[in-house]
PDB file of N, CA and C in Angstrom:
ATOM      1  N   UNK A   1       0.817  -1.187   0.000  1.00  0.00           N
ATOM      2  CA  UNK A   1       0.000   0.000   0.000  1.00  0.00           C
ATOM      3  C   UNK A   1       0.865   1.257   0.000  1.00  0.00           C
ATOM      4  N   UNK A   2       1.943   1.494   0.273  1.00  0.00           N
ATOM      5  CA  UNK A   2       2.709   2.284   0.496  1.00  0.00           C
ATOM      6  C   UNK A   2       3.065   2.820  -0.789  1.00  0.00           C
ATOM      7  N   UNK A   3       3.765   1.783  -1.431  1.00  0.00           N
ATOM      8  CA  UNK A   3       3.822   2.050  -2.869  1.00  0.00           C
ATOM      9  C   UNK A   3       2.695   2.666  -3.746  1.00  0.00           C
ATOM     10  N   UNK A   4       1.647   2.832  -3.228  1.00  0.00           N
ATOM     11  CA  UNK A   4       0.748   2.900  -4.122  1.00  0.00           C
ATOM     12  C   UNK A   4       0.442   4.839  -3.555  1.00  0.00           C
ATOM     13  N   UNK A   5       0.366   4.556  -1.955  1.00  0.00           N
ATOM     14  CA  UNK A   5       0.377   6.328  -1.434  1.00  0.00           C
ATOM     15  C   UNK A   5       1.632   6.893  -2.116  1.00  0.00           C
ATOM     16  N   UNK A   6       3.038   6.432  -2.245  1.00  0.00           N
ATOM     17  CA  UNK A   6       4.165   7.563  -2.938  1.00  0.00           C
ATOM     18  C   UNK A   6       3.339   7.922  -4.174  1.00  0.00           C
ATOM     19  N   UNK A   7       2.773   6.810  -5.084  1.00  0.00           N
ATOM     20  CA  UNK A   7       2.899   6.567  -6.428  1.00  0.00           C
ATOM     21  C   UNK A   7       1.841   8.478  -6.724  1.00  0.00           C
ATOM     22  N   UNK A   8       0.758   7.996  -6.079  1.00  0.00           N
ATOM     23  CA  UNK A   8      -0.367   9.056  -5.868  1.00  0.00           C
ATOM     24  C   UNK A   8      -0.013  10.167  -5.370  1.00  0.00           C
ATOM     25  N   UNK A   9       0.491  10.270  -4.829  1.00  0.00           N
ATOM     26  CA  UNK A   9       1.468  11.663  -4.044  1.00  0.00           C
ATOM     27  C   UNK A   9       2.116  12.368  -5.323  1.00  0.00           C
ATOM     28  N   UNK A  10       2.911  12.011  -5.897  1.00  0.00           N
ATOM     29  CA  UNK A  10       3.898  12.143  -6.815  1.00  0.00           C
ATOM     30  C   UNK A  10       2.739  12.486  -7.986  1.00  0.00           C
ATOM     31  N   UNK A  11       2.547  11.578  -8.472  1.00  0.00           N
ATOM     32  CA  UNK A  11       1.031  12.437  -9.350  1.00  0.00           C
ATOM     33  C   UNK A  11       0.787  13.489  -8.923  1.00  0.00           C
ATOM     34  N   UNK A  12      -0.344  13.744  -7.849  1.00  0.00           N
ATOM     35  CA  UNK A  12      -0.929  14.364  -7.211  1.00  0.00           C
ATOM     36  C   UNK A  12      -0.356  15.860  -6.941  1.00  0.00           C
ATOM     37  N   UNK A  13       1.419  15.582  -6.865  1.00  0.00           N
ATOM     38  CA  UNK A  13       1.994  16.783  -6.544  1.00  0.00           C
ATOM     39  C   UNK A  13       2.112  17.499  -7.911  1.00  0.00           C
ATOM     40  N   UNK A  14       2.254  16.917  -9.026  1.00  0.00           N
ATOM     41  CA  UNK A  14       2.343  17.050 -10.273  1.00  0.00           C
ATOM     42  C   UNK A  14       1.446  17.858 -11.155  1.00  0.00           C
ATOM     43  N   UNK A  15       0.175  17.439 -10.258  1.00  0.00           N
ATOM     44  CA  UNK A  15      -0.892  18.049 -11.118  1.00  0.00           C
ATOM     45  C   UNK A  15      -1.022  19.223 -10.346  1.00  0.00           C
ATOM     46  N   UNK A  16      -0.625  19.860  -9.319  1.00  0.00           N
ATOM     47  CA  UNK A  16      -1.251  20.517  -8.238  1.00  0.00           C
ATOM     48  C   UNK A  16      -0.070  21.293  -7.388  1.00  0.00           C
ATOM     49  N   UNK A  17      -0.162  22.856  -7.090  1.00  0.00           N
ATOM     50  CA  UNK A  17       1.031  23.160  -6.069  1.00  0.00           C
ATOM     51  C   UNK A  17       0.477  22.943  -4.761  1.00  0.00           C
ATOM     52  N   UNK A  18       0.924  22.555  -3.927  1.00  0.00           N
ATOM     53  CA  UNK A  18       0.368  22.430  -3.057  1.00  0.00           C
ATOM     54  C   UNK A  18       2.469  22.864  -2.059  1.00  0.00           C
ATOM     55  N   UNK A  19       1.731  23.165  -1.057  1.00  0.00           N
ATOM     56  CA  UNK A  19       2.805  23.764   0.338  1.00  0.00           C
ATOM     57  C   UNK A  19       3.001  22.045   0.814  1.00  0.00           C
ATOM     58  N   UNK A  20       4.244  22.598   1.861  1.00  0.00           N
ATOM     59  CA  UNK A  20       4.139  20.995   2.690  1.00  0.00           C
ATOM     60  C   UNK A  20       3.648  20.624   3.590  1.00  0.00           C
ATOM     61  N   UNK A  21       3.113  21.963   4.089  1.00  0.00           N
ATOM     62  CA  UNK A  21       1.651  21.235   5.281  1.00  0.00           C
ATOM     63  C   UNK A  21       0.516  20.942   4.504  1.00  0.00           C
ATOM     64  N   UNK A  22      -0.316  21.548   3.081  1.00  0.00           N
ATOM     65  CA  UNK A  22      -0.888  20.623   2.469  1.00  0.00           C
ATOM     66  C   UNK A  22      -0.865  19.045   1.836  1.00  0.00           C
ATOM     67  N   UNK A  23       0.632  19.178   1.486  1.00  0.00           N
ATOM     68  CA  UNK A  23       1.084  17.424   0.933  1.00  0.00           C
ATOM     69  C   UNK A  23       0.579  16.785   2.178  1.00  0.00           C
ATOM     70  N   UNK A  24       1.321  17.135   3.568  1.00  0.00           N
ATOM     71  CA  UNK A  24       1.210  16.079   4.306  1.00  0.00           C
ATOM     72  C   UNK A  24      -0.053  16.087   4.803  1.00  0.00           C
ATOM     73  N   UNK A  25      -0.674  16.910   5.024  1.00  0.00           N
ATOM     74  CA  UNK A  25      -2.189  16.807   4.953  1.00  0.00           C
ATOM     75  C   UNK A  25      -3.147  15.513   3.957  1.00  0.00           C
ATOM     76  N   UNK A  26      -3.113  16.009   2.493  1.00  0.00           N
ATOM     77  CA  UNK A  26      -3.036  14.925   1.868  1.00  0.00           C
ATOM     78  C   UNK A  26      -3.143  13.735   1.869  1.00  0.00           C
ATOM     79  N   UNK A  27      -1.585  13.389   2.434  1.00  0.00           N
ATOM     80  CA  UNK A  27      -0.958  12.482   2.493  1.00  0.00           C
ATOM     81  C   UNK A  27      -1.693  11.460   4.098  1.00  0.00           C
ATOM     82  N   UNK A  28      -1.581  12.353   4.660  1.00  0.00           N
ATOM     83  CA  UNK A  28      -2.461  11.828   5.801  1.00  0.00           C
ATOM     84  C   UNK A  28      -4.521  11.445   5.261  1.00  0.00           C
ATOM     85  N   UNK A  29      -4.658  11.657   4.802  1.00  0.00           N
ATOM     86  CA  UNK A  29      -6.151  11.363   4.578  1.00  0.00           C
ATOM     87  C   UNK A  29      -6.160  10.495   3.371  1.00  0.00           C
ATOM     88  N   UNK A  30      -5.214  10.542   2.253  1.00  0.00           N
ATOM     89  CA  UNK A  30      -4.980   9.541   1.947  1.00  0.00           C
ATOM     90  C   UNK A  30      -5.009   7.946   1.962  1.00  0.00           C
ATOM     91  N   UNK A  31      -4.106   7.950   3.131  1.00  0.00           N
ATOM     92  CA  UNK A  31      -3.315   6.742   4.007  1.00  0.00           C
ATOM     93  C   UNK A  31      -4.625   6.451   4.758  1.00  0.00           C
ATOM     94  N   UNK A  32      -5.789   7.525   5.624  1.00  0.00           N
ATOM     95  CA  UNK A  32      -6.528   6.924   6.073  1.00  0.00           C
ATOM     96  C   UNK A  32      -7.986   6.643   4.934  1.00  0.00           C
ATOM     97  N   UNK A  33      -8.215   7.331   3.499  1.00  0.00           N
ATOM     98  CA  UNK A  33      -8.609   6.754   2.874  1.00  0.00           C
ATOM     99  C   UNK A  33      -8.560   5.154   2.105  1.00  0.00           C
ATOM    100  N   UNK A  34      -7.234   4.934   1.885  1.00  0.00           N
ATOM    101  CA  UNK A  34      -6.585   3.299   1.193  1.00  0.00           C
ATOM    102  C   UNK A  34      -6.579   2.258   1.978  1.00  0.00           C
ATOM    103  N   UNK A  35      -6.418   2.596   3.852  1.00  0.00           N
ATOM    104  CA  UNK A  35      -6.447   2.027   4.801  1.00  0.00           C
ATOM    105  C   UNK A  35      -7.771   0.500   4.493  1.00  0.00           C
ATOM    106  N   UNK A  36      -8.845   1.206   3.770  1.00  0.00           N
ATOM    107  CA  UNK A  36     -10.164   0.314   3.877  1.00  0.00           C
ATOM    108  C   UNK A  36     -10.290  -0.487   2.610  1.00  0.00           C
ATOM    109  N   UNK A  37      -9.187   0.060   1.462  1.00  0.00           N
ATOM    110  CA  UNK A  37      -9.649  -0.556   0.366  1.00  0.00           C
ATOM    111  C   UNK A  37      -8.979  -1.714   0.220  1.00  0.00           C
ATOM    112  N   UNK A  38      -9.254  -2.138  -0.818  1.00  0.00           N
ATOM    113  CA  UNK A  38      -8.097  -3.874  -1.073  1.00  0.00           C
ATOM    114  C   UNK A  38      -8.055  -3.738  -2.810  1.00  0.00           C
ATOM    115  N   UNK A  39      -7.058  -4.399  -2.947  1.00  0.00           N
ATOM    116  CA  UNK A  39      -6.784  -4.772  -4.663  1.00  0.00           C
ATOM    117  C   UNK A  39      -4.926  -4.618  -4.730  1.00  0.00           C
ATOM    118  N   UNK A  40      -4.786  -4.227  -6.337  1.00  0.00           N
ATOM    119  CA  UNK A  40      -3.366  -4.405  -6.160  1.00  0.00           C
ATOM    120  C   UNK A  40      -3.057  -2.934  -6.013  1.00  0.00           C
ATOM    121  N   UNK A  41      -1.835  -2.104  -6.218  1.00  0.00           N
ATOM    122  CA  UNK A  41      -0.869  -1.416  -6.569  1.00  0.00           C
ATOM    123  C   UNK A  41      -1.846  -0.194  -7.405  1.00  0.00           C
ATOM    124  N   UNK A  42      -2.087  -0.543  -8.973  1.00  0.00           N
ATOM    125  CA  UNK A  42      -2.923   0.020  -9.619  1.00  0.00           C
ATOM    126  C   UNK A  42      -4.127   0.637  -8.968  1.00  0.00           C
ATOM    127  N   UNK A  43      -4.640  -0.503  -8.992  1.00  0.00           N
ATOM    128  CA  UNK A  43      -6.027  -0.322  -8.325  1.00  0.00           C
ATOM    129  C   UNK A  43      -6.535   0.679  -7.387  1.00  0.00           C
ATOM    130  N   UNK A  44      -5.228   0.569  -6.369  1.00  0.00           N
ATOM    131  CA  UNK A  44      -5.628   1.795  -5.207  1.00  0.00           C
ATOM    132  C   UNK A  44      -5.011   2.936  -5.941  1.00  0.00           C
ATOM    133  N   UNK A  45      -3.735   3.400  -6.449  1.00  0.00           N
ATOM    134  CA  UNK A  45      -3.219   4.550  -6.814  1.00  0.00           C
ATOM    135  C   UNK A  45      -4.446   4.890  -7.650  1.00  0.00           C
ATOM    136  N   UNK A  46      -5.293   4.471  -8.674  1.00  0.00           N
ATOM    137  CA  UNK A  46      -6.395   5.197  -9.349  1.00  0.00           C
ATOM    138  C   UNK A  46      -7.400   5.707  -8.513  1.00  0.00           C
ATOM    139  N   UNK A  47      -8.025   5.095  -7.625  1.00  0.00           N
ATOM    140  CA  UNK A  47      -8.740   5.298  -5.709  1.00  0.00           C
ATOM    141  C   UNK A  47      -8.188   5.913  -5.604  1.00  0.00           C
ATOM    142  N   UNK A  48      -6.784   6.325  -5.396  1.00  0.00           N
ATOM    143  CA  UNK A  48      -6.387   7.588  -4.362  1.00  0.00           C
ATOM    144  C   UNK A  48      -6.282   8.437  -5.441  1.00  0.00           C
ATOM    145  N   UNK A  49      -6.212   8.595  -6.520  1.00  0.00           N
ATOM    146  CA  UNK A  49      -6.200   9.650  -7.105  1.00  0.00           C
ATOM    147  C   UNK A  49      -7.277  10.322  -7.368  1.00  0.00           C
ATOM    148  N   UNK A  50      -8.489   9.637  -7.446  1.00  0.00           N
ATOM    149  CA  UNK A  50      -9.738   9.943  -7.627  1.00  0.00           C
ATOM    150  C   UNK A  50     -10.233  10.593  -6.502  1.00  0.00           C
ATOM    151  N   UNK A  51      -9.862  10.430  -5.219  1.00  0.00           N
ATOM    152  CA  UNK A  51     -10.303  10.510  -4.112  1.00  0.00           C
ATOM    153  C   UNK A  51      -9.502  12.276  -3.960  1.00  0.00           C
ATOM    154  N   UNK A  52      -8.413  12.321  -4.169  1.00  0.00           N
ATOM    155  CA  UNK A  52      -7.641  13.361  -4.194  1.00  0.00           C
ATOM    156  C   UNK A  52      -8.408  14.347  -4.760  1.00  0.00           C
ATOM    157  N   UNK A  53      -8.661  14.152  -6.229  1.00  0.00           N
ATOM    158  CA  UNK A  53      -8.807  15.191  -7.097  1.00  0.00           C
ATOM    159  C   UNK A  53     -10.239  15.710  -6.850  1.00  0.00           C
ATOM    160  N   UNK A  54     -11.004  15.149  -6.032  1.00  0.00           N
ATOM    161  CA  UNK A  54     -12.456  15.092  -5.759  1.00  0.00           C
ATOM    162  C   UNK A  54     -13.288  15.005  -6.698  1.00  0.00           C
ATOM    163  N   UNK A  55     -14.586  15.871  -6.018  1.00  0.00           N
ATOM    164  CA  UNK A  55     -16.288  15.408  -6.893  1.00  0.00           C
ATOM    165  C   UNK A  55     -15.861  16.951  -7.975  1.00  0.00           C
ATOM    166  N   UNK A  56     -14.943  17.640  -7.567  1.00  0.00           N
ATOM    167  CA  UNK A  56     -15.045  19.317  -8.785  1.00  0.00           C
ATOM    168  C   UNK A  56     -14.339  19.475 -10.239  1.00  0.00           C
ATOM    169  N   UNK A  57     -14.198  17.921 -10.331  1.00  0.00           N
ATOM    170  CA  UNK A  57     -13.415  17.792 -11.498  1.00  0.00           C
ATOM    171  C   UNK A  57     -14.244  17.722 -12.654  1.00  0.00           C
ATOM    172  N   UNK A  58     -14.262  18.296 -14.060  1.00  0.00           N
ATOM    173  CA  UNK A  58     -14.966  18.292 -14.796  1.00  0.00           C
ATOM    174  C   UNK A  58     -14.699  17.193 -15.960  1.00  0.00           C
ATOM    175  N   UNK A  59     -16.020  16.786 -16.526  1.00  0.00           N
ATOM    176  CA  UNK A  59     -15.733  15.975 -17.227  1.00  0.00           C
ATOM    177  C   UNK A  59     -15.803  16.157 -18.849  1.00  0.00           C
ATOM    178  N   UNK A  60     -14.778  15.441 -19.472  1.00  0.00           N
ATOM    179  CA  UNK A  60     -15.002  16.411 -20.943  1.00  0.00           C
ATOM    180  C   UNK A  60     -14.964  14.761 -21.429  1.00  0.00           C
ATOM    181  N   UNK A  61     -15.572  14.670 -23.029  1.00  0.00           N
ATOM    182  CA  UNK A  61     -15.903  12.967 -23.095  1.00  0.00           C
ATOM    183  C   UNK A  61     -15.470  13.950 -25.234  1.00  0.00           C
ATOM    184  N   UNK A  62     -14.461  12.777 -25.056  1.00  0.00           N
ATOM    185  CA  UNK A  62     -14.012  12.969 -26.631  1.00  0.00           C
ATOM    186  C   UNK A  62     -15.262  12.219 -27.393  1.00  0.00           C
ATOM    187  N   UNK A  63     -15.061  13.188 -28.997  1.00  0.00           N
ATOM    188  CA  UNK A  63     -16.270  12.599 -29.493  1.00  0.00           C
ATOM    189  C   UNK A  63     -15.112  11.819 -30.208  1.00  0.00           C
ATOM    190  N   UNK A  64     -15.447  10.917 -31.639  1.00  0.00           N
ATOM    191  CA  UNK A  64     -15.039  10.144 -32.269  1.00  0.00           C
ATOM    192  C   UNK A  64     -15.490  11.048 -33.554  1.00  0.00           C
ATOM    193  N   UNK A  65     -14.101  10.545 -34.176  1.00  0.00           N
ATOM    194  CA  UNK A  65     -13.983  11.294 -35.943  1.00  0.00           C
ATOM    195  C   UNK A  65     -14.141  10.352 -36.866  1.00  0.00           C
TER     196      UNK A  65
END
């Protein structure tokens, strides 16, 4: 699981400035978000990223040419 909180972090910091009392903030709700889930590696880093980026993310849906 650990691997999977850096993996998301590192994203997460990527997409986003965030200070280092926000990361570890984050990073802490994170860890107690993944705490409940199960699967592999993948699985949770997409969960925690989703979970990160929240419900204000907009959705744009490609059409096909």
């Amino acid at each position: 699981m650990q691997a999977a909180i850096d993996r998301v972090m590192q994203t997460f910091t990527m997409m986003t400035s965030l200070s280092p009392a926000e990361a570890a903030d984050a990073r802490e709700r994170l860890t107690a978000r993944l705490a409940g889930m199960c699967g592999d590696e993948t699985t949770l880093a997409v969960g925690g990223l989703r979970y990160l980026r929240g419900p204000d993310r907009t959705y744009k849906r490609r059409t096909a040419r």
